[in-house]
PDB file of N, CA and C in Angstrom:
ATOM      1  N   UNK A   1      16.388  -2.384  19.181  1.00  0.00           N
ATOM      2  CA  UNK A   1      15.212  -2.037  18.433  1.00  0.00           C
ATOM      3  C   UNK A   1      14.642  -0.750  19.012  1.00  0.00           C
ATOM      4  N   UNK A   2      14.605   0.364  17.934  1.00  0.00           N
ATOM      5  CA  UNK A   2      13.586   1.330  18.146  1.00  0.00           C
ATOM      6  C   UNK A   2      11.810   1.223  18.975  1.00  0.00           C
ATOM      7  N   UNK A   3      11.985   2.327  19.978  1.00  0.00           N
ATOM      8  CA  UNK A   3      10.528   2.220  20.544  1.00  0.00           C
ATOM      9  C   UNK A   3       9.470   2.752  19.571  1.00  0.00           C
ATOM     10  N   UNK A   4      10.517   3.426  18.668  1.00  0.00           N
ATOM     11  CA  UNK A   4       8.633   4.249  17.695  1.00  0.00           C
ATOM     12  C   UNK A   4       9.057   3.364  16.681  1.00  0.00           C
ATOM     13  N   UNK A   5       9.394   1.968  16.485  1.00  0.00           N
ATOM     14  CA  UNK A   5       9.006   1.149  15.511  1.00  0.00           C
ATOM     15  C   UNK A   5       7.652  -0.025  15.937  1.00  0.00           C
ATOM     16  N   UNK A   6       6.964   0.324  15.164  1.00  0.00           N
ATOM     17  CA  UNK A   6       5.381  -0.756  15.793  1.00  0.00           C
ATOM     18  C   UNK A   6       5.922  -2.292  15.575  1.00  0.00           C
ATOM     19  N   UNK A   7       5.285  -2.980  16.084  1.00  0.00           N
ATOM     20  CA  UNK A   7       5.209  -4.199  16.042  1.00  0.00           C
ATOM     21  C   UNK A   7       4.455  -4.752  14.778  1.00  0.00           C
ATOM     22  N   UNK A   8       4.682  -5.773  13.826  1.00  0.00           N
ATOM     23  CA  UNK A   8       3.662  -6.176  12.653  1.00  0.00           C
ATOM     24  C   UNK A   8       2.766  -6.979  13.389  1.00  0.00           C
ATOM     25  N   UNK A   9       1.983  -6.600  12.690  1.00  0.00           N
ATOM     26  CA  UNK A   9       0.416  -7.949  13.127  1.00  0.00           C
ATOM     27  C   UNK A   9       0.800  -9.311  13.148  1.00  0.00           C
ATOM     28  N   UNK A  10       0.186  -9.902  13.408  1.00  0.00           N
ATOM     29  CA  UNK A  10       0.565 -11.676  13.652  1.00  0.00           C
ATOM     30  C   UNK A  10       0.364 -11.861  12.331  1.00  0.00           C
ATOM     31  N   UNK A  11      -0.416 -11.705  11.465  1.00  0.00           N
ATOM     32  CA  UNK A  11      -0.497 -12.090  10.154  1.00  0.00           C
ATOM     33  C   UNK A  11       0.394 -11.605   9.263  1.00  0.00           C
ATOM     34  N   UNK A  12       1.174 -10.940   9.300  1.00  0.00           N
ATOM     35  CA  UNK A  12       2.295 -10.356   8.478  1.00  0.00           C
ATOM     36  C   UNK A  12       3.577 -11.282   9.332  1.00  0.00           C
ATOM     37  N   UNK A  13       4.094 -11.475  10.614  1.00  0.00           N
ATOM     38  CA  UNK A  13       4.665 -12.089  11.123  1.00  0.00           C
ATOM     39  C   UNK A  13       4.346 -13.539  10.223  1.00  0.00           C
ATOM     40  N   UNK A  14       3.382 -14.428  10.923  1.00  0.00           N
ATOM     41  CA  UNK A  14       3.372 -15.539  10.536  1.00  0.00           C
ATOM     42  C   UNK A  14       3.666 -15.756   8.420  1.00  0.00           C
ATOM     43  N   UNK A  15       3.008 -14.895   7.601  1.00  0.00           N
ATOM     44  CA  UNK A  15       3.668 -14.871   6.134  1.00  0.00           C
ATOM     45  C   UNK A  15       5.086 -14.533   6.188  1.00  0.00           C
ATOM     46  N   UNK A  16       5.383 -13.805   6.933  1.00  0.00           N
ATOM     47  CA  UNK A  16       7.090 -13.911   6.589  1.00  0.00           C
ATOM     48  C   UNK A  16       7.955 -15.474   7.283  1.00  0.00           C
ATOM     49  N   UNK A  17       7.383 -15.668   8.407  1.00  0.00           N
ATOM     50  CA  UNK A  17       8.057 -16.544   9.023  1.00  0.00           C
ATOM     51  C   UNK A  17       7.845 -18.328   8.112  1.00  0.00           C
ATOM     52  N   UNK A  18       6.899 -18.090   7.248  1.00  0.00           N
ATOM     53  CA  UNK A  18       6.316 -18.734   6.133  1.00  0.00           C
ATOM     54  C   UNK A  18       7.940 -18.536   5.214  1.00  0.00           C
ATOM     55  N   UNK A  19       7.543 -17.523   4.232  1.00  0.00           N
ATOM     56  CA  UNK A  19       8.386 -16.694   3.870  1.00  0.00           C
ATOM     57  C   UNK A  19       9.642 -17.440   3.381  1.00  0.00           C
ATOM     58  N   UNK A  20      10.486 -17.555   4.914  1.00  0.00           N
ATOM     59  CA  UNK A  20      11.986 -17.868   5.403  1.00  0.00           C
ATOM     60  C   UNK A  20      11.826 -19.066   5.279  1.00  0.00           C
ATOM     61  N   UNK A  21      10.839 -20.294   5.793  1.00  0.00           N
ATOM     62  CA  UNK A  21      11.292 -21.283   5.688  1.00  0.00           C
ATOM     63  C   UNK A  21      10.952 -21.691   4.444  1.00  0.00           C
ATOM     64  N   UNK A  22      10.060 -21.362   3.375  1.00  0.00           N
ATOM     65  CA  UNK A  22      10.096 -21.928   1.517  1.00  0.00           C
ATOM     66  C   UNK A  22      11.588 -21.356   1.186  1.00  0.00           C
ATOM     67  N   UNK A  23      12.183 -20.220   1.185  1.00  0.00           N
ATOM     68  CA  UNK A  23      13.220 -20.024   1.088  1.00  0.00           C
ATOM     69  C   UNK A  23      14.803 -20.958   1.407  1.00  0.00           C
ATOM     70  N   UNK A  24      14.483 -21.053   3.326  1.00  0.00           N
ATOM     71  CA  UNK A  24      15.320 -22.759   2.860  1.00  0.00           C
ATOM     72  C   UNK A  24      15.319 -23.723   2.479  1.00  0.00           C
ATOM     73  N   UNK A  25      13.875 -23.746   2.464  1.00  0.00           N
ATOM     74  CA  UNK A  25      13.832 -25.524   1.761  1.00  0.00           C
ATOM     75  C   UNK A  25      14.704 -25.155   0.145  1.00  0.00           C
ATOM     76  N   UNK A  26      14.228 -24.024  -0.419  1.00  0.00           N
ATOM     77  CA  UNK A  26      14.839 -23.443  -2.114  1.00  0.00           C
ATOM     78  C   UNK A  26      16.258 -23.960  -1.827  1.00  0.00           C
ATOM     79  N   UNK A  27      16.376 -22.971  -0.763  1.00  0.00           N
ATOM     80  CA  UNK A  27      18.349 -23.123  -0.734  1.00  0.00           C
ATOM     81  C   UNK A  27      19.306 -24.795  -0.539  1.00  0.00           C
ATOM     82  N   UNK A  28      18.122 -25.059   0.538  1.00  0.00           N
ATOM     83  CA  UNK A  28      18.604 -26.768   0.687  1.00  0.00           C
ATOM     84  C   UNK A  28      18.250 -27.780  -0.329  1.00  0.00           C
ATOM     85  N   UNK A  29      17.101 -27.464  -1.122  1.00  0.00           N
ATOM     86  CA  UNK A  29      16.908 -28.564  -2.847  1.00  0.00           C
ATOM     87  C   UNK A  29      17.815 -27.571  -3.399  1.00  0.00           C
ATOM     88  N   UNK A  30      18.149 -26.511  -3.935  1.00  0.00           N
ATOM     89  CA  UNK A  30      19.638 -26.170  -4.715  1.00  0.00           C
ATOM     90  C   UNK A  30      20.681 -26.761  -4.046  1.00  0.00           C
ATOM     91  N   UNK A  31      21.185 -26.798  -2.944  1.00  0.00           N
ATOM     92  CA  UNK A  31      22.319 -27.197  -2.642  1.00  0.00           C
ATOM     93  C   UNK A  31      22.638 -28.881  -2.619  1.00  0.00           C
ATOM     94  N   UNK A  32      21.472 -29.501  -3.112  1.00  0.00           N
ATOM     95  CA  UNK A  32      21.192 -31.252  -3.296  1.00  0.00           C
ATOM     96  C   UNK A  32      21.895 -31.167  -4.624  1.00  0.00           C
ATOM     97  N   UNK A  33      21.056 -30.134  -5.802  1.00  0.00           N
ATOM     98  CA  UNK A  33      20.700 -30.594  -6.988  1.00  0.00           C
ATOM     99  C   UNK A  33      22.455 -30.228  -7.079  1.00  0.00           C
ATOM    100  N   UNK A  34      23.203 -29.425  -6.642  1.00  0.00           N
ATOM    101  CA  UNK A  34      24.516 -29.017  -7.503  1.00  0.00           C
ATOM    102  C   UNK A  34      25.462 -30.163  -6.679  1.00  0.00           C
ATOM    103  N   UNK A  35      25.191 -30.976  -5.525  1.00  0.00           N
ATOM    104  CA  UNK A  35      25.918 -31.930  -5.489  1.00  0.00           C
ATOM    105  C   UNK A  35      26.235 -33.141  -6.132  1.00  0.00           C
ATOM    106  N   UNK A  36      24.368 -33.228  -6.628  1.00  0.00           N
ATOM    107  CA  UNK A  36      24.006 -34.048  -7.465  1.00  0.00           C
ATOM    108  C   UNK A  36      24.292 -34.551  -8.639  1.00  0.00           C
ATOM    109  N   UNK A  37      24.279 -33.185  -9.297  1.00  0.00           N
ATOM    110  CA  UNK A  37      25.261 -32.743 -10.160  1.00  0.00           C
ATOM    111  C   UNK A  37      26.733 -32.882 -10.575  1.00  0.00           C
ATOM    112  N   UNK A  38      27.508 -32.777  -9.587  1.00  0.00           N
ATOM    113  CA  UNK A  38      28.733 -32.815  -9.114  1.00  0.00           C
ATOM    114  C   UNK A  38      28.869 -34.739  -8.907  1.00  0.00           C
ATOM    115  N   UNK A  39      28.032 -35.018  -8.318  1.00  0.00           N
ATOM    116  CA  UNK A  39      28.386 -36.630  -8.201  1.00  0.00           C
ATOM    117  C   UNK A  39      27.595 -37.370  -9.592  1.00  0.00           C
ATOM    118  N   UNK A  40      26.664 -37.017 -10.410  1.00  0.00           N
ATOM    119  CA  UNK A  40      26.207 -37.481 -11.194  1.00  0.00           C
ATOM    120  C   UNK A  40      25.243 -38.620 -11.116  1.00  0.00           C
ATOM    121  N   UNK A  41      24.877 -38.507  -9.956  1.00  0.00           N
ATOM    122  CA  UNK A  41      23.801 -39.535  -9.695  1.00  0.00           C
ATOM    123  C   UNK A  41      21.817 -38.933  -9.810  1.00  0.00           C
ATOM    124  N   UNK A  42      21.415 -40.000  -9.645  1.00  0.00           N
ATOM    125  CA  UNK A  42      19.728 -39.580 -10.188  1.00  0.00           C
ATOM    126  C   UNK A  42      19.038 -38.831  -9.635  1.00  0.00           C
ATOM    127  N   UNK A  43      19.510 -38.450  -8.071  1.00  0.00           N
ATOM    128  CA  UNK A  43      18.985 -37.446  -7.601  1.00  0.00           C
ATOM    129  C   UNK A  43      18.662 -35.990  -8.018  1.00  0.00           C
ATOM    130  N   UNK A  44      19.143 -35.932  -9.969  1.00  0.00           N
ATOM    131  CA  UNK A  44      19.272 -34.603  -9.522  1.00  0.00           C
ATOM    132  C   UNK A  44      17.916 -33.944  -9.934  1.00  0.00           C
ATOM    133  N   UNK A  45      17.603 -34.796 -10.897  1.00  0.00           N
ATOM    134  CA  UNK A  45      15.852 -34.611 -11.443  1.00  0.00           C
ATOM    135  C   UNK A  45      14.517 -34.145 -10.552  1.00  0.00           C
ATOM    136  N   UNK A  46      14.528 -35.396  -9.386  1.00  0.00           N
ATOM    137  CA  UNK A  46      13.910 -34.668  -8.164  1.00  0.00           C
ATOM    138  C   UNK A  46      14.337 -33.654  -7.151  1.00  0.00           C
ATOM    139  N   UNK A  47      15.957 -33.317  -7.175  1.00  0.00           N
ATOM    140  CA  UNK A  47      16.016 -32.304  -6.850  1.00  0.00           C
ATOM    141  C   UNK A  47      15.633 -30.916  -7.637  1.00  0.00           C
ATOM    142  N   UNK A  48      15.567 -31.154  -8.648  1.00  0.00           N
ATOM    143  CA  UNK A  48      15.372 -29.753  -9.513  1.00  0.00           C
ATOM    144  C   UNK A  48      14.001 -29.613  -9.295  1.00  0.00           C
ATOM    145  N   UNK A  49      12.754 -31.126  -9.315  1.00  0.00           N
ATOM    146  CA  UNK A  49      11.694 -30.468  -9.462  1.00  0.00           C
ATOM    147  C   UNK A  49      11.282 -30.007  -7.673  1.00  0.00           C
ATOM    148  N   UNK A  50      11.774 -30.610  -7.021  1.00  0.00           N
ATOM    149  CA  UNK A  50      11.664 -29.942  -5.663  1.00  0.00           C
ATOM    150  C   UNK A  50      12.367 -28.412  -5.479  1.00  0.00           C
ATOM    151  N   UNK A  51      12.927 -28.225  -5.969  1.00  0.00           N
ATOM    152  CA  UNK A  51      13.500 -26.203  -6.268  1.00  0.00           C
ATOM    153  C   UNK A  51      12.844 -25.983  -7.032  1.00  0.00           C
ATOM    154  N   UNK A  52      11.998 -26.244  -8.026  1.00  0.00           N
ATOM    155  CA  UNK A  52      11.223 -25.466  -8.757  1.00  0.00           C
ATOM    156  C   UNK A  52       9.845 -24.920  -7.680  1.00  0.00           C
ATOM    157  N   UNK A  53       9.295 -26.479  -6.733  1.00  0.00           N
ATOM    158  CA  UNK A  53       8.274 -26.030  -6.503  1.00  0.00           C
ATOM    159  C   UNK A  53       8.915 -24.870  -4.857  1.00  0.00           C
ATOM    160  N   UNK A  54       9.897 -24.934  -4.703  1.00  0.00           N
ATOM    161  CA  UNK A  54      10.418 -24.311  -3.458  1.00  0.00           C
ATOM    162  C   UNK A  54      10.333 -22.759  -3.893  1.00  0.00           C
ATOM    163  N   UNK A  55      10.458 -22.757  -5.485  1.00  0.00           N
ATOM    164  CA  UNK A  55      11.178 -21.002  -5.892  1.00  0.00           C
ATOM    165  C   UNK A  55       9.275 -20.517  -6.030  1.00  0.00           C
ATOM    166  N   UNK A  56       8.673 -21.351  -6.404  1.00  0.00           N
ATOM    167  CA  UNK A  56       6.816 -21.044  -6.808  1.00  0.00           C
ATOM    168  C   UNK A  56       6.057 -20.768  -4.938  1.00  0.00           C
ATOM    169  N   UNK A  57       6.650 -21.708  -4.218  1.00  0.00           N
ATOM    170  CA  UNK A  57       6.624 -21.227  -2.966  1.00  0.00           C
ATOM    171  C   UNK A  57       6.509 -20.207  -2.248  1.00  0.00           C
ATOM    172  N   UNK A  58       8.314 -19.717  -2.516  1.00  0.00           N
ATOM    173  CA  UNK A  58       8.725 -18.823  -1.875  1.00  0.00           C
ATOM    174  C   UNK A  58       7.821 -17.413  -2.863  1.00  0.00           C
ATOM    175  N   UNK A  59       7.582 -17.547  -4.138  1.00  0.00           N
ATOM    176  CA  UNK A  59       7.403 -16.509  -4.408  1.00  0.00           C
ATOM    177  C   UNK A  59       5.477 -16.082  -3.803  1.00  0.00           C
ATOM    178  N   UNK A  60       4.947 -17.203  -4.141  1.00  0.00           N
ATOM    179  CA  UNK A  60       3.403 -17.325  -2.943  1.00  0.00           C
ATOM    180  C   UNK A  60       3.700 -16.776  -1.695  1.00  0.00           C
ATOM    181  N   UNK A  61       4.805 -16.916  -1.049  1.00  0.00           N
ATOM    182  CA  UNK A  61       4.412 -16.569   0.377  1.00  0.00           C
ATOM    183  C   UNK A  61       4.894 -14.820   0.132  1.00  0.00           C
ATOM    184  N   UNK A  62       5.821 -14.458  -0.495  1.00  0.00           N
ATOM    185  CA  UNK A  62       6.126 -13.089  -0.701  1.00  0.00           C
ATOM    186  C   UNK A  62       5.092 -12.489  -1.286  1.00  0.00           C
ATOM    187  N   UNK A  63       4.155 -12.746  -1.808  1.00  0.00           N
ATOM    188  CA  UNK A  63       2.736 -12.237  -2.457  1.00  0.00           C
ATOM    189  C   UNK A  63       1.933 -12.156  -0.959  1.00  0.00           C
ATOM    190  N   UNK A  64       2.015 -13.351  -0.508  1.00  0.00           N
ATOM    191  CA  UNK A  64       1.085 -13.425   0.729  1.00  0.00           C
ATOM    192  C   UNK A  64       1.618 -11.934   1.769  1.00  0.00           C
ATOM    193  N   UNK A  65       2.748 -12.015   1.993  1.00  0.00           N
ATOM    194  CA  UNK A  65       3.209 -11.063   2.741  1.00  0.00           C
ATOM    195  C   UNK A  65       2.626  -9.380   2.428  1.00  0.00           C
ATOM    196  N   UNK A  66       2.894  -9.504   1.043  1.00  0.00           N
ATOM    197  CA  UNK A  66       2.170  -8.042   0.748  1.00  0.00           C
ATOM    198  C   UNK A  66       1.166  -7.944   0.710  1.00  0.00           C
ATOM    199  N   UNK A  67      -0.177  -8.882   1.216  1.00  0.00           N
ATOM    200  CA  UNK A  67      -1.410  -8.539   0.853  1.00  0.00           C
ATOM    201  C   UNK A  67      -1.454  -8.299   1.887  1.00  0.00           C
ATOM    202  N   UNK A  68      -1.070  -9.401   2.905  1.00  0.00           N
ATOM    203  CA  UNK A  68      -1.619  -9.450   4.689  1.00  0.00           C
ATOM    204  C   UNK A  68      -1.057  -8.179   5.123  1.00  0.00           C
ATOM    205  N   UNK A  69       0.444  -7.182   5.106  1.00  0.00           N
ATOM    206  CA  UNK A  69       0.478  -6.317   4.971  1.00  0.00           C
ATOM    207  C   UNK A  69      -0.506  -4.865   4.584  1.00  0.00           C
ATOM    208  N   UNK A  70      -1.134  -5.175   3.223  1.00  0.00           N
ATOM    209  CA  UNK A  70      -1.979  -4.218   2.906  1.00  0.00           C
ATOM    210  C   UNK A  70      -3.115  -4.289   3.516  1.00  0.00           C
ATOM    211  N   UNK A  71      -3.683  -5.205   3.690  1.00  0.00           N
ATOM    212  CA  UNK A  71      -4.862  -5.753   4.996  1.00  0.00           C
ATOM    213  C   UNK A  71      -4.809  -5.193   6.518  1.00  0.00           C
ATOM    214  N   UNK A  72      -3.334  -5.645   6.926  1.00  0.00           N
ATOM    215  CA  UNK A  72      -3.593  -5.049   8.252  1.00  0.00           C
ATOM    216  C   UNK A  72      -3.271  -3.387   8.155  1.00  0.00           C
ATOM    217  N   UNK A  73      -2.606  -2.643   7.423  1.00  0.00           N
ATOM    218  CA  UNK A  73      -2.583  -1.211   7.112  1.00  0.00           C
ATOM    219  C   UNK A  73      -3.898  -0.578   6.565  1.00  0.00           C
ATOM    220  N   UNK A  74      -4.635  -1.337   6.287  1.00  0.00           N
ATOM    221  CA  UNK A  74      -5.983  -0.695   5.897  1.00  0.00           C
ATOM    222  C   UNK A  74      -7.030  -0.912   6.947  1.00  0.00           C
ATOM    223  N   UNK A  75      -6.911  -1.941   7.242  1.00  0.00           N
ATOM    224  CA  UNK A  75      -7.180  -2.133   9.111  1.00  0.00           C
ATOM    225  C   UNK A  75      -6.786  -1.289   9.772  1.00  0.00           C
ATOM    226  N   UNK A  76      -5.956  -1.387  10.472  1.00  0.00           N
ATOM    227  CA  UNK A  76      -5.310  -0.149  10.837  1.00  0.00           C
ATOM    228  C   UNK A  76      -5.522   1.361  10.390  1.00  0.00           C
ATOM    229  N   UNK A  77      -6.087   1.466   9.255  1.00  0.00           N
ATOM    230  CA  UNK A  77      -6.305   3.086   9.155  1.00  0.00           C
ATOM    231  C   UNK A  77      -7.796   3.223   9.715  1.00  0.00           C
ATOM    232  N   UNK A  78      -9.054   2.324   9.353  1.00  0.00           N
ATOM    233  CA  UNK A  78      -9.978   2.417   9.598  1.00  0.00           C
ATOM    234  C   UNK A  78     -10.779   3.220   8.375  1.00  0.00           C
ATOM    235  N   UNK A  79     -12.399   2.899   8.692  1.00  0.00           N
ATOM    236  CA  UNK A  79     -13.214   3.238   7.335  1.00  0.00           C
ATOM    237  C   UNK A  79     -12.799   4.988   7.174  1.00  0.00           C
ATOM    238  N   UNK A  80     -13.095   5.873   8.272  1.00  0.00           N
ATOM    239  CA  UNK A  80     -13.017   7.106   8.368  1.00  0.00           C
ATOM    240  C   UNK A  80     -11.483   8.125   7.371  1.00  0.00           C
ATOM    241  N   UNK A  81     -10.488   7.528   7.217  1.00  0.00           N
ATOM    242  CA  UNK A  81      -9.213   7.483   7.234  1.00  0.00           C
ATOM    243  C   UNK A  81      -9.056   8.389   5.319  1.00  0.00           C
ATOM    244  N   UNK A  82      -8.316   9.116   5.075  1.00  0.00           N
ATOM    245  CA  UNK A  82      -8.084   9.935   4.381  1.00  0.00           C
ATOM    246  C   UNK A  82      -7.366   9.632   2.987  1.00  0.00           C
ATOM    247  N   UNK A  83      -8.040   8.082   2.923  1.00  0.00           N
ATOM    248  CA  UNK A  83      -6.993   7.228   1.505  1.00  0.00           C
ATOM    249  C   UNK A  83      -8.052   7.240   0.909  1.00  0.00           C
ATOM    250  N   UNK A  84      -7.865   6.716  -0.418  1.00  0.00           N
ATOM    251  CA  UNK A  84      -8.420   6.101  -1.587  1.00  0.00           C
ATOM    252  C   UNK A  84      -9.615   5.397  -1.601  1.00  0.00           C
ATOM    253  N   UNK A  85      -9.517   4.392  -0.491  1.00  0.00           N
ATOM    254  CA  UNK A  85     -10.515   3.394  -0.143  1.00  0.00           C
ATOM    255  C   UNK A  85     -11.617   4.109   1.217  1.00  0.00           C
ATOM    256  N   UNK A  86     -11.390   5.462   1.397  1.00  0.00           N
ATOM    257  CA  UNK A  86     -12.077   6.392   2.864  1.00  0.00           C
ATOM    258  C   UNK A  86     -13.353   5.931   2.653  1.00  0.00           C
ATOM    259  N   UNK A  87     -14.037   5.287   3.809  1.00  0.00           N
ATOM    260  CA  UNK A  87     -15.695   5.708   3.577  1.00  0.00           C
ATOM    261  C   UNK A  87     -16.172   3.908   2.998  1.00  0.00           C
ATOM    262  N   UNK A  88     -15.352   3.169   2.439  1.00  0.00           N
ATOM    263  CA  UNK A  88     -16.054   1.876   1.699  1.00  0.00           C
ATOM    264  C   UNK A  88     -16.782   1.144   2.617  1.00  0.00           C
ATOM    265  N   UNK A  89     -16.395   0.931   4.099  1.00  0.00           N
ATOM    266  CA  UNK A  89     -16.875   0.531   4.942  1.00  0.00           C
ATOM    267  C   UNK A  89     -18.115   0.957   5.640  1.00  0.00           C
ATOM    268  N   UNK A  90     -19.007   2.560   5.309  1.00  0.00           N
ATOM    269  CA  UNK A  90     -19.220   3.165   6.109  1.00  0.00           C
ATOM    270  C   UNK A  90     -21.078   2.622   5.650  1.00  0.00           C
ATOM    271  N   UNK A  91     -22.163   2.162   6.206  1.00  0.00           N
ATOM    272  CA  UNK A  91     -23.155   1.725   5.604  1.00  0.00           C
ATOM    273  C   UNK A  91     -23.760   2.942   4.942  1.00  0.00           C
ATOM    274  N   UNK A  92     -24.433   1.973   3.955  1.00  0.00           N
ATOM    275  CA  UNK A  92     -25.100   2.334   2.914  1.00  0.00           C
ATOM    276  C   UNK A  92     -26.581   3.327   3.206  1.00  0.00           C
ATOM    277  N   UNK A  93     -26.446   3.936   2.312  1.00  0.00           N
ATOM    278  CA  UNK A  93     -27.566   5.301   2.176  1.00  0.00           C
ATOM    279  C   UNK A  93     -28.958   4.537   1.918  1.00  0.00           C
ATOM    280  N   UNK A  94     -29.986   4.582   1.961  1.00  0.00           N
ATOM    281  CA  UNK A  94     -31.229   4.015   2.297  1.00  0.00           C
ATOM    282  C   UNK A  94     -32.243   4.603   1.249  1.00  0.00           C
ATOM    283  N   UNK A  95     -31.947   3.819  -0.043  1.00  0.00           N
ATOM    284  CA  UNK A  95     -32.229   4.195  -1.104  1.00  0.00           C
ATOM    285  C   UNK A  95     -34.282   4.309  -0.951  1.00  0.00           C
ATOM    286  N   UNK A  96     -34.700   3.660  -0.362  1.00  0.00           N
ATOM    287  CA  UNK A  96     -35.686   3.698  -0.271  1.00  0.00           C
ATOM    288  C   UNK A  96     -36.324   4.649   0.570  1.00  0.00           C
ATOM    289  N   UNK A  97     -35.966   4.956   1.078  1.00  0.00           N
ATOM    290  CA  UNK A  97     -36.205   6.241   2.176  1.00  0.00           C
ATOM    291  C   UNK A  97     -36.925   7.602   1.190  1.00  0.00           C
ATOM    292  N   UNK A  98     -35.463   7.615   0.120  1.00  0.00           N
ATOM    293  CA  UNK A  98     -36.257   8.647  -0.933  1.00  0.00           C
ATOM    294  C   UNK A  98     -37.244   8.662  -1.857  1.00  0.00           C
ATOM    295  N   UNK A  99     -37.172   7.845  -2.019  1.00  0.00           N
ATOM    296  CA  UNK A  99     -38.810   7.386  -3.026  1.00  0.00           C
ATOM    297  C   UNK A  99     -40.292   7.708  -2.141  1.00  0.00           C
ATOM    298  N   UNK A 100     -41.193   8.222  -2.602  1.00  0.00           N
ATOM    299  CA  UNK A 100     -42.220   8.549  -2.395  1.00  0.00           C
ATOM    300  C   UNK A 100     -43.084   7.076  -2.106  1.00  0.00           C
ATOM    301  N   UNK A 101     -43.706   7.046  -0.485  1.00  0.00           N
ATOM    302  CA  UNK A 101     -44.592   5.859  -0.020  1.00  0.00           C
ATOM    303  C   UNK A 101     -45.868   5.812  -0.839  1.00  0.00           C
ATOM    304  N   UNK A 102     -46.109   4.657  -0.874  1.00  0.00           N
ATOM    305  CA  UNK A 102     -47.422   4.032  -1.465  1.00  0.00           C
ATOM    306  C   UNK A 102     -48.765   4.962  -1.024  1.00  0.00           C
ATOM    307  N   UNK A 103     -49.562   5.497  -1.554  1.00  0.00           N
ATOM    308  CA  UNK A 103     -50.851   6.272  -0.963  1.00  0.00           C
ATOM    309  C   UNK A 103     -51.038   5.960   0.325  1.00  0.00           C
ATOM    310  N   UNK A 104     -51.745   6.576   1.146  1.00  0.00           N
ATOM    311  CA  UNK A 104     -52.361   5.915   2.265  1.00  0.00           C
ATOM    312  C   UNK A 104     -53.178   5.090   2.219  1.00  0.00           C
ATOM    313  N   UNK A 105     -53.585   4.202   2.671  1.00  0.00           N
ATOM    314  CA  UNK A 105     -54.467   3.221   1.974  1.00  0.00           C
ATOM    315  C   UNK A 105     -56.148   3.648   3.225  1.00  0.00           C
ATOM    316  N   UNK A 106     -56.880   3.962   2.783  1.00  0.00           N
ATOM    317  CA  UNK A 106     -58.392   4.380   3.486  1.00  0.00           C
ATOM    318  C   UNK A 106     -58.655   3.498   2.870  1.00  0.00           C
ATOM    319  N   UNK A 107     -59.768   2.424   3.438  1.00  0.00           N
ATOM    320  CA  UNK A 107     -60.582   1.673   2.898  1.00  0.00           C
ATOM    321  C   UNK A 107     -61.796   2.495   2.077  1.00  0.00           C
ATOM    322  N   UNK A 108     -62.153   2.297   1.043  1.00  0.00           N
ATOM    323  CA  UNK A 108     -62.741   2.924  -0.217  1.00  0.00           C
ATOM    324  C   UNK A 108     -64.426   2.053   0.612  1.00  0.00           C
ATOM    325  N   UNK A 109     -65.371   3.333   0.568  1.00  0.00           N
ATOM    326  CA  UNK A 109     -66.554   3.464   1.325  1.00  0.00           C
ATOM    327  C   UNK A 109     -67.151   2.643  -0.334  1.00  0.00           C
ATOM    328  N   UNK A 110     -68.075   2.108  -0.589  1.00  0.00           N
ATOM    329  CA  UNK A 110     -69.011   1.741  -2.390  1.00  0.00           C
ATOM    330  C   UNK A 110     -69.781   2.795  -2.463  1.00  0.00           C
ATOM    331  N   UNK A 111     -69.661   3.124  -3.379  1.00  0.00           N
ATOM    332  CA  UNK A 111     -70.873   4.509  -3.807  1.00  0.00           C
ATOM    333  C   UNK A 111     -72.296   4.236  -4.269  1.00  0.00           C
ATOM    334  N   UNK A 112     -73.066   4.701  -4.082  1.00  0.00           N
ATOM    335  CA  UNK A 112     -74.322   4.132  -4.420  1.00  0.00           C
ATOM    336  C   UNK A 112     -74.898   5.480  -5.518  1.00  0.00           C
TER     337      UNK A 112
END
């Protein structure tokens, strides 16, 4: 492994390592359902609906991967940083500041 390759954040680590294992469970309910298949017994119904929810899985955690990705790269650039999103972080302008204060308030002497 390259030294000028960074390390991913733990949160991009842990979604992939996610990732890999919905992926085998996919590969190990396919490899039930075509035996299943092959022997013709009842297993193969719950194997199919267990690969269905394995392929809805795997495709959640590959979504997950690219967000936590875009998260820690936008992290990583910081509010200051020369993208799209520059500055969203940076607090807010003090809208009230510009508006003109209430009179001074002098207590009003009664006129006679």
């Amino acid at each position: 492994m390259s030294a000028a390759r960074r390390r991913l954040p733990d949160e991009v680590r842990s979604a992939a390592v996610r990732a890999v294992l919905c992926l085998a469970f996919t590969l190990v309910c396919l490899t039930v359902a075509v035996f299943a298949s092959y022997a013709g017994t009842g297993l193969l119904t719950p194997a199919l609906m267990a690969m269905g929810l394995g392929v809805f899985g795997t495709m959640w955690c590959l979504l997950e991967i690219m967000i936590s990705r875009q998260v820690a790269a936008q992290r990583a650039r910081g509010p200051h940083s020369a993208s799209p999103m520059a500055g969203s972080r940076t607090a807010r302008r003090d809208v009230r500041a510009d508006r003109p204060g209430p009179a001074s308030r002098q207590p009003r002497l009664p006129t006679t």
